[in-house]
C-alpha atoms as a PDB file:
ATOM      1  CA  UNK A   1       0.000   0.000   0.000  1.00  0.00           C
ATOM      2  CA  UNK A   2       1.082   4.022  -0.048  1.00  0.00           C
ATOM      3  CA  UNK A   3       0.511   5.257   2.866  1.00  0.00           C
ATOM      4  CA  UNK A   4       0.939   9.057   4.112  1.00  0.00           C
ATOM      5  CA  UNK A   5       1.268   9.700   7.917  1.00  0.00           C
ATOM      6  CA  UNK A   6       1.110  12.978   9.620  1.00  0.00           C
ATOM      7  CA  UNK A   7       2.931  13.064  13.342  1.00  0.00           C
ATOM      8  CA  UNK A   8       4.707  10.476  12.055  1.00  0.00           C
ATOM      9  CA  UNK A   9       8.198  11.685  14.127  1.00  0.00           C
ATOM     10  CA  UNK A  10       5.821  11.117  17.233  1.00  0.00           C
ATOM     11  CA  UNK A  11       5.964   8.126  20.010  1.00  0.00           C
ATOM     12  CA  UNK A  12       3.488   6.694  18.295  1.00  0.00           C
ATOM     13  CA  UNK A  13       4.135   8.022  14.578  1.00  0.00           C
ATOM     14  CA  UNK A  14       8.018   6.437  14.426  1.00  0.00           C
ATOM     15  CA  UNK A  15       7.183   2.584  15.599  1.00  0.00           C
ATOM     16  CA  UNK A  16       4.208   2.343  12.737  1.00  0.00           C
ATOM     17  CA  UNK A  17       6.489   3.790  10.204  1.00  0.00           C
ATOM     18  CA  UNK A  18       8.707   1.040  10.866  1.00  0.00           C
ATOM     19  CA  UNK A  19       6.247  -1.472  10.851  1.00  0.00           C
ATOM     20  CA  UNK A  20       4.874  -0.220   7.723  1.00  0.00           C
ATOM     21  CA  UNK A  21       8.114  -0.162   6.247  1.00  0.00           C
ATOM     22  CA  UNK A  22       9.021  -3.405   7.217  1.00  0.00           C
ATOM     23  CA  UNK A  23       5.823  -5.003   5.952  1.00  0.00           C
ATOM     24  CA  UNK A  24       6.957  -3.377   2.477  1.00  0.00           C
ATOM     25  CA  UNK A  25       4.463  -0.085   2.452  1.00  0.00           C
ATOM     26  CA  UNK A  26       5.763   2.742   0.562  1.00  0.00           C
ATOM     27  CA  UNK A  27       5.549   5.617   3.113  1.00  0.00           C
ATOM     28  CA  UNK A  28       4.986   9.419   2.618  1.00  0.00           C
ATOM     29  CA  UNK A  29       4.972  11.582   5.835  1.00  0.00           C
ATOM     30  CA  UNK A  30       3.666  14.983   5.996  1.00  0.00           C
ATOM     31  CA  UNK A  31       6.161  17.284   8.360  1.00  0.00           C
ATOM     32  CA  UNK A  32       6.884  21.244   9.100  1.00  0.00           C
ATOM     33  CA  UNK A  33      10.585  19.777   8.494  1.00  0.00           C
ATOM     34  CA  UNK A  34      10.603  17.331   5.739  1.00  0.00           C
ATOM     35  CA  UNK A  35      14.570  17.032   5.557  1.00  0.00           C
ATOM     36  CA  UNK A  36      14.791  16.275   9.487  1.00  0.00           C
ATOM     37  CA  UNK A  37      11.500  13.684   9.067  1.00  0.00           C
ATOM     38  CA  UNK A  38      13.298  11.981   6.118  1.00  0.00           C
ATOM     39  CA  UNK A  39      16.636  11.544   8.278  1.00  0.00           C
ATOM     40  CA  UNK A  40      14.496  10.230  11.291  1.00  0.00           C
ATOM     41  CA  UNK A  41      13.670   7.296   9.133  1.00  0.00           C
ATOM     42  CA  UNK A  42      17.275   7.128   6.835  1.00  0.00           C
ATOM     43  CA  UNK A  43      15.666   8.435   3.742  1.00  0.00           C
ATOM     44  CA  UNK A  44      13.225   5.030   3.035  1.00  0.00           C
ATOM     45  CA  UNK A  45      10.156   7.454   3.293  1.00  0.00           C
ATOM     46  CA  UNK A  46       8.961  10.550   1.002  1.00  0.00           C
ATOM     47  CA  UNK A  47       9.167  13.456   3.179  1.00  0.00           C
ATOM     48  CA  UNK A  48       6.322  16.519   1.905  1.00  0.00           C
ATOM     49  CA  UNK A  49       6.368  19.616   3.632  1.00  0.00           C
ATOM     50  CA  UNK A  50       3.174  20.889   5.664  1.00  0.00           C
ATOM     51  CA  UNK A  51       4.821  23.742   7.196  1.00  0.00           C
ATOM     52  CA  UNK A  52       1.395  25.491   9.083  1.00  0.00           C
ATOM     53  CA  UNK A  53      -1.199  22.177   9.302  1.00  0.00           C
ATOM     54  CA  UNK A  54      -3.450  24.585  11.386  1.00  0.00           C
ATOM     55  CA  UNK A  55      -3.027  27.503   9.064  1.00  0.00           C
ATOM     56  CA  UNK A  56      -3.304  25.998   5.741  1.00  0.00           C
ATOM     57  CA  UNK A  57      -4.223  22.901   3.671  1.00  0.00           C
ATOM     58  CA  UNK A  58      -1.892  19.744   3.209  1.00  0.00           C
ATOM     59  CA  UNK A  59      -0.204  19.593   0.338  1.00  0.00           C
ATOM     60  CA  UNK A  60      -1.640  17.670  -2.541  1.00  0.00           C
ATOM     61  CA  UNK A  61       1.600  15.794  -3.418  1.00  0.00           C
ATOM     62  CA  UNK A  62       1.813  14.036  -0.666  1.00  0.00           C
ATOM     63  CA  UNK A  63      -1.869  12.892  -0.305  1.00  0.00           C
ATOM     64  CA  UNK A  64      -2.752  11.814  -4.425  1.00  0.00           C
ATOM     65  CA  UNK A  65      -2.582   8.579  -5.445  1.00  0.00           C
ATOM     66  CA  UNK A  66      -2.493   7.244  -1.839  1.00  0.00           C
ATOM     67  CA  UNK A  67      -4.394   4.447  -0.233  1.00  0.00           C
ATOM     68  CA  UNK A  68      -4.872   5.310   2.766  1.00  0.00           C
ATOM     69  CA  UNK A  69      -3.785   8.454   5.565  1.00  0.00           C
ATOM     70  CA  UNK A  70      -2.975   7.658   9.130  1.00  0.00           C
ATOM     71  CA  UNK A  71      -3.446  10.864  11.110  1.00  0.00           C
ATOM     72  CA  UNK A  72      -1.788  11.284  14.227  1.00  0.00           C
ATOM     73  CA  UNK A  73      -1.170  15.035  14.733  1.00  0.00           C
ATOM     74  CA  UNK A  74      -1.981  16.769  18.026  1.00  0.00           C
ATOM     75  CA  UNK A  75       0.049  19.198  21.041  1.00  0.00           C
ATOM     76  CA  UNK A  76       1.019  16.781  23.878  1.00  0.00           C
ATOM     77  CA  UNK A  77      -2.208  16.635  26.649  1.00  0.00           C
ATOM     78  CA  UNK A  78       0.087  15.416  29.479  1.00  0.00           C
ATOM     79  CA  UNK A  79       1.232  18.589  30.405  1.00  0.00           C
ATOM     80  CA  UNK A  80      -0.786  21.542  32.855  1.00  0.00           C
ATOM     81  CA  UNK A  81      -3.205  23.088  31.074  1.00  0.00           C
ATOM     82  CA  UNK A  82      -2.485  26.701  30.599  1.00  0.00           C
ATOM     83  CA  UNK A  83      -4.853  28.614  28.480  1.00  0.00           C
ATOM     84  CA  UNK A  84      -2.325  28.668  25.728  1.00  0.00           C
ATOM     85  CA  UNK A  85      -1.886  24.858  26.173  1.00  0.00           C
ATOM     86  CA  UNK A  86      -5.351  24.207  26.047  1.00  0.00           C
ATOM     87  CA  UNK A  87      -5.761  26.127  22.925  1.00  0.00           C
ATOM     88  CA  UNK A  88      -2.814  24.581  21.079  1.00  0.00           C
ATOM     89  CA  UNK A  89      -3.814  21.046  22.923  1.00  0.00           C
ATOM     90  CA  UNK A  90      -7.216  21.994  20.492  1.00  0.00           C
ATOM     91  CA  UNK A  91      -6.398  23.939  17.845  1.00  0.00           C
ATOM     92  CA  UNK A  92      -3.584  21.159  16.759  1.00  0.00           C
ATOM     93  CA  UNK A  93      -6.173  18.604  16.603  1.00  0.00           C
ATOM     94  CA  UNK A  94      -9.523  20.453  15.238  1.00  0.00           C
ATOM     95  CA  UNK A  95      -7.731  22.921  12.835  1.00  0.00           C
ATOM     96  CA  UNK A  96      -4.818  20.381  12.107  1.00  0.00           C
ATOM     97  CA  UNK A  97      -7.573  17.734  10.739  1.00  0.00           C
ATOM     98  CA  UNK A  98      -9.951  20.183   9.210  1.00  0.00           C
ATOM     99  CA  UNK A  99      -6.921  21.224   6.870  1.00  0.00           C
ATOM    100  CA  UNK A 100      -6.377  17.664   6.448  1.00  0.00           C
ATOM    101  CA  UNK A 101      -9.727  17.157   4.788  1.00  0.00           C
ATOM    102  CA  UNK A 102      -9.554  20.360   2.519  1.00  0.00           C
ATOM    103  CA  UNK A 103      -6.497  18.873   1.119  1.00  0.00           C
ATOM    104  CA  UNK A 104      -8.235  15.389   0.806  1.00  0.00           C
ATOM    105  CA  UNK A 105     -11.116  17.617  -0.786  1.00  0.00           C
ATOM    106  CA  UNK A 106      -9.044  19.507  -3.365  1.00  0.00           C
ATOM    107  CA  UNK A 107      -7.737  16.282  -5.177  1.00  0.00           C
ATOM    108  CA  UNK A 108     -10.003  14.727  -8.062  1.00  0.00           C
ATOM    109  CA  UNK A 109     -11.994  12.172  -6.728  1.00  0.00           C
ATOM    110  CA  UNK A 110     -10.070   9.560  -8.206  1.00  0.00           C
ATOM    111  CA  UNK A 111      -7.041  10.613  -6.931  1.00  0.00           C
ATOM    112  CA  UNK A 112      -8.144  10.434  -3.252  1.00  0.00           C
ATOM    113  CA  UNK A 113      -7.262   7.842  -0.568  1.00  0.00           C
ATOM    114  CA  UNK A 114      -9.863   5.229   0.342  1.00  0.00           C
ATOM    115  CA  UNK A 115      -9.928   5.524   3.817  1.00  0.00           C
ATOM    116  CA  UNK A 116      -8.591   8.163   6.378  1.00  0.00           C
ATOM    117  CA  UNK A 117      -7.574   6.718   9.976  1.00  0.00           C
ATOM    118  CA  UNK A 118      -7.943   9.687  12.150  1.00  0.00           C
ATOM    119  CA  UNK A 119      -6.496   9.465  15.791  1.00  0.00           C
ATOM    120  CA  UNK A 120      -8.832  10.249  18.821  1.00  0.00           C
ATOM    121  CA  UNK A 121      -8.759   9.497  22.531  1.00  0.00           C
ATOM    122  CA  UNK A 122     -10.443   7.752  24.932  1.00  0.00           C
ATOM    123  CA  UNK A 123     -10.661  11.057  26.912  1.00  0.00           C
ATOM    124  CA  UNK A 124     -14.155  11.304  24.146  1.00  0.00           C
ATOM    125  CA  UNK A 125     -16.068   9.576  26.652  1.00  0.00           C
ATOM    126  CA  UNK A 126     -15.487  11.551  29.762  1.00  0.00           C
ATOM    127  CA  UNK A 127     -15.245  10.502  33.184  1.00  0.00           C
ATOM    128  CA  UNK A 128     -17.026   7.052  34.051  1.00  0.00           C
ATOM    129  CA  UNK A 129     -18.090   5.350  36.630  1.00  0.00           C
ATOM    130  CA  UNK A 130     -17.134   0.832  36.738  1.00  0.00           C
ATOM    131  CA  UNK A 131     -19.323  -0.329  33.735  1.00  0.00           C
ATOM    132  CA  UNK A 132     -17.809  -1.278  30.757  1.00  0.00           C
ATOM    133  CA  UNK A 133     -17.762   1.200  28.388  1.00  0.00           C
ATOM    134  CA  UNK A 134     -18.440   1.014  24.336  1.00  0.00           C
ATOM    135  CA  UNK A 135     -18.043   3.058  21.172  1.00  0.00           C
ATOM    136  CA  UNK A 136     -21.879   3.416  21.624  1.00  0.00           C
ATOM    137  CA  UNK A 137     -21.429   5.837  24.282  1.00  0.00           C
ATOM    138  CA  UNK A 138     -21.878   9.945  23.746  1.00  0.00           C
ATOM    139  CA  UNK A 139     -19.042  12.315  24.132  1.00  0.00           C
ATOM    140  CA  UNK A 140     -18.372  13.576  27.930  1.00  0.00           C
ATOM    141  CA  UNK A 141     -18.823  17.519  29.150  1.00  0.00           C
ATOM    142  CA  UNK A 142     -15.170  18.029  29.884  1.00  0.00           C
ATOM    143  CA  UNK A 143     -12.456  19.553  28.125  1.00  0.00           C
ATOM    144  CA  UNK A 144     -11.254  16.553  26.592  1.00  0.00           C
ATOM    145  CA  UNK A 145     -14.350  15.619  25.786  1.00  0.00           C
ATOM    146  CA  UNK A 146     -15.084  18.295  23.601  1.00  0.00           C
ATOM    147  CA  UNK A 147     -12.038  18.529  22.525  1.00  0.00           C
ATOM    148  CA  UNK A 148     -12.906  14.942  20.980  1.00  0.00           C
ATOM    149  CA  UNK A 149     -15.777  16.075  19.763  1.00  0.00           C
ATOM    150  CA  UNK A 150     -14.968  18.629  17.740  1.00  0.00           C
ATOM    151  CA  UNK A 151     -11.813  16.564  16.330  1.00  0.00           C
ATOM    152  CA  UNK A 152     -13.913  13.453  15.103  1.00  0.00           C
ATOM    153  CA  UNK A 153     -16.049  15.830  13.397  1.00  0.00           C
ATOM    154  CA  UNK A 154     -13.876  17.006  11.633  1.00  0.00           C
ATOM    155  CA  UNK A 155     -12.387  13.367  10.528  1.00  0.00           C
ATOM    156  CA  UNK A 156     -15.810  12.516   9.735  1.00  0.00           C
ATOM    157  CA  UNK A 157     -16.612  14.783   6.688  1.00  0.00           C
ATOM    158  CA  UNK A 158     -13.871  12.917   4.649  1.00  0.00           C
ATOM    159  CA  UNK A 159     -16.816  10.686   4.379  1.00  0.00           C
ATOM    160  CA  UNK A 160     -19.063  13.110   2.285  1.00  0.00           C
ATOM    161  CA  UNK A 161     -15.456  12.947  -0.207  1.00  0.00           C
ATOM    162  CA  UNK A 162     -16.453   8.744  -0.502  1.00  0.00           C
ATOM    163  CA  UNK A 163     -13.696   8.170   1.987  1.00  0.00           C
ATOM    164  CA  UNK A 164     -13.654   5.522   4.574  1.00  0.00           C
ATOM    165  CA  UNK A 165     -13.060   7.043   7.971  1.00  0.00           C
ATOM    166  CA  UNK A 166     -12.402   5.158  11.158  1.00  0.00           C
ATOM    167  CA  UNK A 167     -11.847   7.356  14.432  1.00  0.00           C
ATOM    168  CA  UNK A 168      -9.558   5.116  16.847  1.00  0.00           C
ATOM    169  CA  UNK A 169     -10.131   6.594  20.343  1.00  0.00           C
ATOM    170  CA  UNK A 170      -6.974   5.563  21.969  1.00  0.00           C
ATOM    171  CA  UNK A 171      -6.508   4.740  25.366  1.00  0.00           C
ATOM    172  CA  UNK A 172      -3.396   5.503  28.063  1.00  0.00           C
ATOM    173  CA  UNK A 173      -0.624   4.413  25.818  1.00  0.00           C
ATOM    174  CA  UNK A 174       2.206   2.014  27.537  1.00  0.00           C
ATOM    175  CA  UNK A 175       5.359   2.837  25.687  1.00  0.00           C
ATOM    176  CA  UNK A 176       8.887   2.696  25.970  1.00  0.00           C
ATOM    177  CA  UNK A 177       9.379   6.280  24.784  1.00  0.00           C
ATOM    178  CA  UNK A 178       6.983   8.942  26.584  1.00  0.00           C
ATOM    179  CA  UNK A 179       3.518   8.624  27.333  1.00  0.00           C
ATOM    180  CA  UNK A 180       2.181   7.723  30.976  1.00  0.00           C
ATOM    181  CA  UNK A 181       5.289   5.492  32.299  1.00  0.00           C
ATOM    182  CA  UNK A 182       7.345   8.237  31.839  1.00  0.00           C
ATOM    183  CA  UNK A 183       5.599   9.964  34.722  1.00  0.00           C
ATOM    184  CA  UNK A 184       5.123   6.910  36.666  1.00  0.00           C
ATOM    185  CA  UNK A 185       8.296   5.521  36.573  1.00  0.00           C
ATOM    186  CA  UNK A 186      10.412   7.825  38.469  1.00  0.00           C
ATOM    187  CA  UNK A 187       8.749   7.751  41.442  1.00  0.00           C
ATOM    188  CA  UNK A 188       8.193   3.987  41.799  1.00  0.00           C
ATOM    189  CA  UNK A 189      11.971   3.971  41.201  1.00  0.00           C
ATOM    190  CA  UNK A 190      12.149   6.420  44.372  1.00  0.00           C
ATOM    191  CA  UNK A 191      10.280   3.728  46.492  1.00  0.00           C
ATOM    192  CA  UNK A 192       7.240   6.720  46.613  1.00  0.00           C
ATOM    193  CA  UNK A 193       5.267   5.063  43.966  1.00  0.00           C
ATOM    194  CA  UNK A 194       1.321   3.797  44.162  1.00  0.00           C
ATOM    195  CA  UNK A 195      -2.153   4.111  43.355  1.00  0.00           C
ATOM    196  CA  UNK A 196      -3.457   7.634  42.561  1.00  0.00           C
ATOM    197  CA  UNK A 197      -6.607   9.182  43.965  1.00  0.00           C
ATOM    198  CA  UNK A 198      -8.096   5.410  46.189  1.00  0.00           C
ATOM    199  CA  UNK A 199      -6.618   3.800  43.067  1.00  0.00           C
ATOM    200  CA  UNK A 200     -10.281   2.591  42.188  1.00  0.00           C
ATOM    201  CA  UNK A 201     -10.908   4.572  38.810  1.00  0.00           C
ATOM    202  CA  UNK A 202     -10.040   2.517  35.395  1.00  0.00           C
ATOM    203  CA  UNK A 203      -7.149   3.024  33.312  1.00  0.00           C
ATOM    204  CA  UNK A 204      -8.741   2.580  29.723  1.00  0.00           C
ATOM    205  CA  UNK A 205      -4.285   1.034  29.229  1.00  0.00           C
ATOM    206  CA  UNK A 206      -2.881   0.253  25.582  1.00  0.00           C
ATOM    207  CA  UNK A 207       0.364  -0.981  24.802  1.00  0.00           C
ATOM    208  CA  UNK A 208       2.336   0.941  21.709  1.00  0.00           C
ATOM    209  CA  UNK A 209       2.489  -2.467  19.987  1.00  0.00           C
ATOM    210  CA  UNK A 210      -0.737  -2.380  19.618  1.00  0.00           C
ATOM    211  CA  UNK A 211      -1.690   1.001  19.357  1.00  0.00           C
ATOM    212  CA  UNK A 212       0.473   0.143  15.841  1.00  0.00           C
ATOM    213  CA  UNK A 213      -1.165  -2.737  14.933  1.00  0.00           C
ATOM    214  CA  UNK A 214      -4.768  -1.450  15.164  1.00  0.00           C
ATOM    215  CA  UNK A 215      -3.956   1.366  13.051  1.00  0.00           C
ATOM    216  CA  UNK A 216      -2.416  -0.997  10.805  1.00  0.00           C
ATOM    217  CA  UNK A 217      -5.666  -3.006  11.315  1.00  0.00           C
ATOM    218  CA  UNK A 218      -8.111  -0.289  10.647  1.00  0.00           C
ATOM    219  CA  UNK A 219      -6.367   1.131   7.448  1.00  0.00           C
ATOM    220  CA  UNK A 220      -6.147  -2.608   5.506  1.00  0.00           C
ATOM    221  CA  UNK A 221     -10.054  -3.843   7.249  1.00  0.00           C
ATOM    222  CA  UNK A 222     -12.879  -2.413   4.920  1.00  0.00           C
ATOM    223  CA  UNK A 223     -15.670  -2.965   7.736  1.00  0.00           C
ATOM    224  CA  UNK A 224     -13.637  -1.002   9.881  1.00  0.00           C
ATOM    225  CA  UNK A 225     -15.536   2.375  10.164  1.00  0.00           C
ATOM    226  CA  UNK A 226     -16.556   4.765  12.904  1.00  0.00           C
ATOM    227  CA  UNK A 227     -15.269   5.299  15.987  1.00  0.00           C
ATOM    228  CA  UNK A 228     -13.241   2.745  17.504  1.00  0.00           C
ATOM    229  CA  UNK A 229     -11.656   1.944  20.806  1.00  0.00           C
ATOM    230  CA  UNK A 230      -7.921   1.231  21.087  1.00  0.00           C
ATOM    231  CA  UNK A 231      -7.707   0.079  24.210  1.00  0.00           C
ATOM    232  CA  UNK A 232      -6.776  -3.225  26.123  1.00  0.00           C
ATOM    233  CA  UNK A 233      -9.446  -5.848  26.020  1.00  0.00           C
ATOM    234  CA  UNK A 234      -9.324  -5.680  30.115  1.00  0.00           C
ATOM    235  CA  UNK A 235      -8.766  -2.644  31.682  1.00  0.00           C
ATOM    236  CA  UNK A 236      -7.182  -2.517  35.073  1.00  0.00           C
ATOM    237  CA  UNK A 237      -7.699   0.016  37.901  1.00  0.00           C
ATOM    238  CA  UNK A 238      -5.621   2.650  38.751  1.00  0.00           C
ATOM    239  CA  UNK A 239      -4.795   0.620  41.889  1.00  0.00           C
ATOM    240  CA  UNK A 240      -4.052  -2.823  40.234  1.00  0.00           C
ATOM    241  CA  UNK A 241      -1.910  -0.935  37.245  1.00  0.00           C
ATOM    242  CA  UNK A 242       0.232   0.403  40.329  1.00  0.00           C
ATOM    243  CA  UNK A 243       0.898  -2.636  41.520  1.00  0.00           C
ATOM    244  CA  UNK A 244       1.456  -4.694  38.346  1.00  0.00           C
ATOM    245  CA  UNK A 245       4.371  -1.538  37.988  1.00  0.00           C
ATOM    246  CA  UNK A 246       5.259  -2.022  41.309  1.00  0.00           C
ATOM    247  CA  UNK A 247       6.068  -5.723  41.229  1.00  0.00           C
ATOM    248  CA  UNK A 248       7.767  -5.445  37.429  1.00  0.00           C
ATOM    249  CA  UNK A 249      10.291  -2.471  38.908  1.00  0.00           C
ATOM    250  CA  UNK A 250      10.782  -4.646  42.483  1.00  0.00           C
ATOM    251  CA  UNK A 251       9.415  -1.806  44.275  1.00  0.00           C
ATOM    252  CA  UNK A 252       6.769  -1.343  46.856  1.00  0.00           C
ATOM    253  CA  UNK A 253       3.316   0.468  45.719  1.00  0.00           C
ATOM    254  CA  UNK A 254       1.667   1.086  48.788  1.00  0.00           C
ATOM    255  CA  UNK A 255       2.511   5.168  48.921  1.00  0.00           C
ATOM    256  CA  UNK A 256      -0.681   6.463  47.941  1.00  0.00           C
ATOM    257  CA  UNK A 257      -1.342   9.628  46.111  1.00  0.00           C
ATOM    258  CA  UNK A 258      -3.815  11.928  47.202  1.00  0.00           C
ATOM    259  CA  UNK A 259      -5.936  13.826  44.696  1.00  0.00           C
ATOM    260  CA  UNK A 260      -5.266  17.247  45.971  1.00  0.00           C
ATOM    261  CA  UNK A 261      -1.681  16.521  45.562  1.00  0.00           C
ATOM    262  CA  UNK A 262      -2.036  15.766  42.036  1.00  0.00           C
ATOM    263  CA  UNK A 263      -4.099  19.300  41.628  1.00  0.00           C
ATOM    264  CA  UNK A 264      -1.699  21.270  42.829  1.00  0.00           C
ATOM    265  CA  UNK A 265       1.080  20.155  40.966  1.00  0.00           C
ATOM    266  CA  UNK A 266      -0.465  19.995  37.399  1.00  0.00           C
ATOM    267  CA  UNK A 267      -4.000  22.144  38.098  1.00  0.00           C
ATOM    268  CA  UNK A 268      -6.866  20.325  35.613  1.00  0.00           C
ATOM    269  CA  UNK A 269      -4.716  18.413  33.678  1.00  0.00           C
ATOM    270  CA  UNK A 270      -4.838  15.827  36.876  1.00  0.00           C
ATOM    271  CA  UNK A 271      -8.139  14.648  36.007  1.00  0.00           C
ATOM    272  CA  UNK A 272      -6.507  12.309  33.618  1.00  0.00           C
ATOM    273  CA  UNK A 273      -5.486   9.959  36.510  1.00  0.00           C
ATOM    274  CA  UNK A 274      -7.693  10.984  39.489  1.00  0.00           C
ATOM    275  CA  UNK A 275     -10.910   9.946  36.993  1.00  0.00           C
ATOM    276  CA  UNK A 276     -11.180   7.381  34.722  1.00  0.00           C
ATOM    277  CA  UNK A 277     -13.325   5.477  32.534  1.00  0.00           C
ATOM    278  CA  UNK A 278     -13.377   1.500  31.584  1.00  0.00           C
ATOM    279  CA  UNK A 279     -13.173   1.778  28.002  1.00  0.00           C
ATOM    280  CA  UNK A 280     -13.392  -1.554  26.574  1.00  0.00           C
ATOM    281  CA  UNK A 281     -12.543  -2.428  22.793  1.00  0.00           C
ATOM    282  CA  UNK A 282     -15.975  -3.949  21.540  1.00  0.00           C
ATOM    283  CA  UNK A 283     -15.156  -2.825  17.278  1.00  0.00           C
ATOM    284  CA  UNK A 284     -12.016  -4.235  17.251  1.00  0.00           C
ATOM    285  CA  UNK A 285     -12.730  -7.747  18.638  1.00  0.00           C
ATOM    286  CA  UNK A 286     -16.041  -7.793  16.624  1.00  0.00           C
ATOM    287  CA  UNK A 287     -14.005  -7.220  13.943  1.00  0.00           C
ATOM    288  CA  UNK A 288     -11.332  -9.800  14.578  1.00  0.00           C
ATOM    289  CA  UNK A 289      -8.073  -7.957  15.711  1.00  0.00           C
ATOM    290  CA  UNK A 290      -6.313 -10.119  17.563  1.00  0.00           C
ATOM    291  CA  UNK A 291      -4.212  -8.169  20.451  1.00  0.00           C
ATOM    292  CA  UNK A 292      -0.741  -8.549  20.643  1.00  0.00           C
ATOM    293  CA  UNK A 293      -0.085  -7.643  24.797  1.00  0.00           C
ATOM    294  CA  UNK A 294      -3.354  -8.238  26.050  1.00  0.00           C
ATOM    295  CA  UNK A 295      -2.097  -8.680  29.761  1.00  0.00           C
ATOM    296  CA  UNK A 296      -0.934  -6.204  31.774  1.00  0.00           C
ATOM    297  CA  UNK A 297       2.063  -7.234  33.488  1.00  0.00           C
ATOM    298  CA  UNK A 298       3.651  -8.767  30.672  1.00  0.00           C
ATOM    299  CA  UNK A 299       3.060  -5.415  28.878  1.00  0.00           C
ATOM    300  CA  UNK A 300       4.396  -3.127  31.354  1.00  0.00           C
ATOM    301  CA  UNK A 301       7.347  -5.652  31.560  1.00  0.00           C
ATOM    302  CA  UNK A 302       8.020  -4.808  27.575  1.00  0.00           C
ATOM    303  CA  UNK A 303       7.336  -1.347  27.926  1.00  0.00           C
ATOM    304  CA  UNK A 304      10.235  -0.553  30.953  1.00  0.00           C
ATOM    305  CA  UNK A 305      12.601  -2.851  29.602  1.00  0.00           C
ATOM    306  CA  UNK A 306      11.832  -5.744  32.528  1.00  0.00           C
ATOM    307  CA  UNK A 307      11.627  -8.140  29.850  1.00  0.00           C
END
């Protein structure tokens, strides 16, 4: 297949290039710095400049004659929410994929990709409460929320241009590079580490590996449409994730965390790990994806290097 990427230089964006390159995909990402994006990657992609993605269209060249587009542009969230973060934390997803689609809507039909795989985030669904939760479920009230909102609607009208879109609401991400063990880490490390807030709230978790391979997934399936959720098939509360860490790092993970604590040293943004929601992955498994680290421990083993 050709494939373009956007955020492809990301945590998430650099292990599915690979994979796509190593399953024999030609690869075209779209980056402010195409010369530094085709180094990342040793010159086997096409590098196409998209210097201003909130600002202006993408560039036609490197969306015609493509397959399919994996979208993965969007600010950081794990970081306090200032009102310039929250606007950029917005404005980098909304406007970022609205320019997207005018791009995909100034090519001849013909010329357009079949199917657009637009990241979201499991943050759509709010704050939850113990039930499992589906891709049947409405968008929350909160910041993220919205922010969701407003981000899958703008995936969603590459499907008046005949494209197949699938919206893959992606849970806490488990990686080796960034994401939520890079905060967690350090202070399990420090013997200080445990569950956050009573520990009782769900952790929607996803390991990178598959994070990958349901993009992967959703780009090659035909029936896979809509909003899906890329999450483990069991998600684990905040207390049982800290002690899965704990035993993995050979530390203890009885120092709770209060709330309050969490508040005052990252104001809103806290809300991420003091609520939760048990996002459960009902598309994928209907549709057949078969999970590569479905367990937890294992996962987090891979994902610090315990393995």
């Amino acid at each position: 297949m050709r494939i373009t990427v956007t955020g492809a230089t990301g945590s998430l964006g650099r292990p599915l290039v690979e994979e796509l390159l190593a399953r024999g995909d030609e690869v075209t990402v779209l980056s402010r710095d195409p010369a530094k994006a085709r180094d990342a990657f040793g010159g086997r992609v096409e590098a196409v400049g998209w210097p201003d993605p909130k600002g202006g269209p993408a560039p036609a060249e490197g969306l015609r004659g493509r397959d399919a587009v994996i979208h993965l542009l969007g600010e950081p969230v794990a970081q306090r929410w200032t009102d310039a973060a929250r606007t950029e934390i917005r404005d980098s997803r909304v406007l970022g994929t609205r320019n997207l689609v005018a791009g995909l809507r100034a090519l001849p039909a013909e010329d357009r990709p079949r199917v657009l795989v637009s990241q979201s985030a499991s943050g759509w669904y709010g704050a939850r409460g113990d039930e499992p939760v589906t891709e049947d479920e409405p968008a929350g009230d909160d910041f993220l929320a919205r922010v969701c909102l407003e981000w899958e609607g703008e995936a969603r009208e590459a499907g008046a241009l005949g494209i197949r879109v699938a919206l893959t609401r992606t849970g806490v991400v488990l990686s080796d590079s960034g994401g939520a063990l890079e905060k967690m880490v350090p202070p399990f490390k420090a013997g200080v580490g445990g569950p956050v807030a009573g520990g009782g709230q769900y952790v929607p978790w996803i390991h990178t590996d598959d994070v990958v391979g349901a993009l992967i997934f959703c780009a090659d399936t035909a029936a896979a449409e809509g909003p899906l959720n890329v999450t483990a098939p069991e998600p684990a509360t905040n207390g049982e994730l800290s002690k899965a860490l704990g035993r993995v790092l050979h530390r203890p993970a009885v120092a709770p965390v209060p709330s309050f604590a969490l508040k005052l040293l990252y104001g809103e943004m806290a809300q991420i790990v003091t609520t939760g929601v048990r996002a459960v992955p009902a598309r994928l498994l209907e549709l057949g994806y078969e999970f590569r680290r479905s367990a937890l421990e294992p996962a987090l083993r891979q994902a610090t290097g315990k393995d």
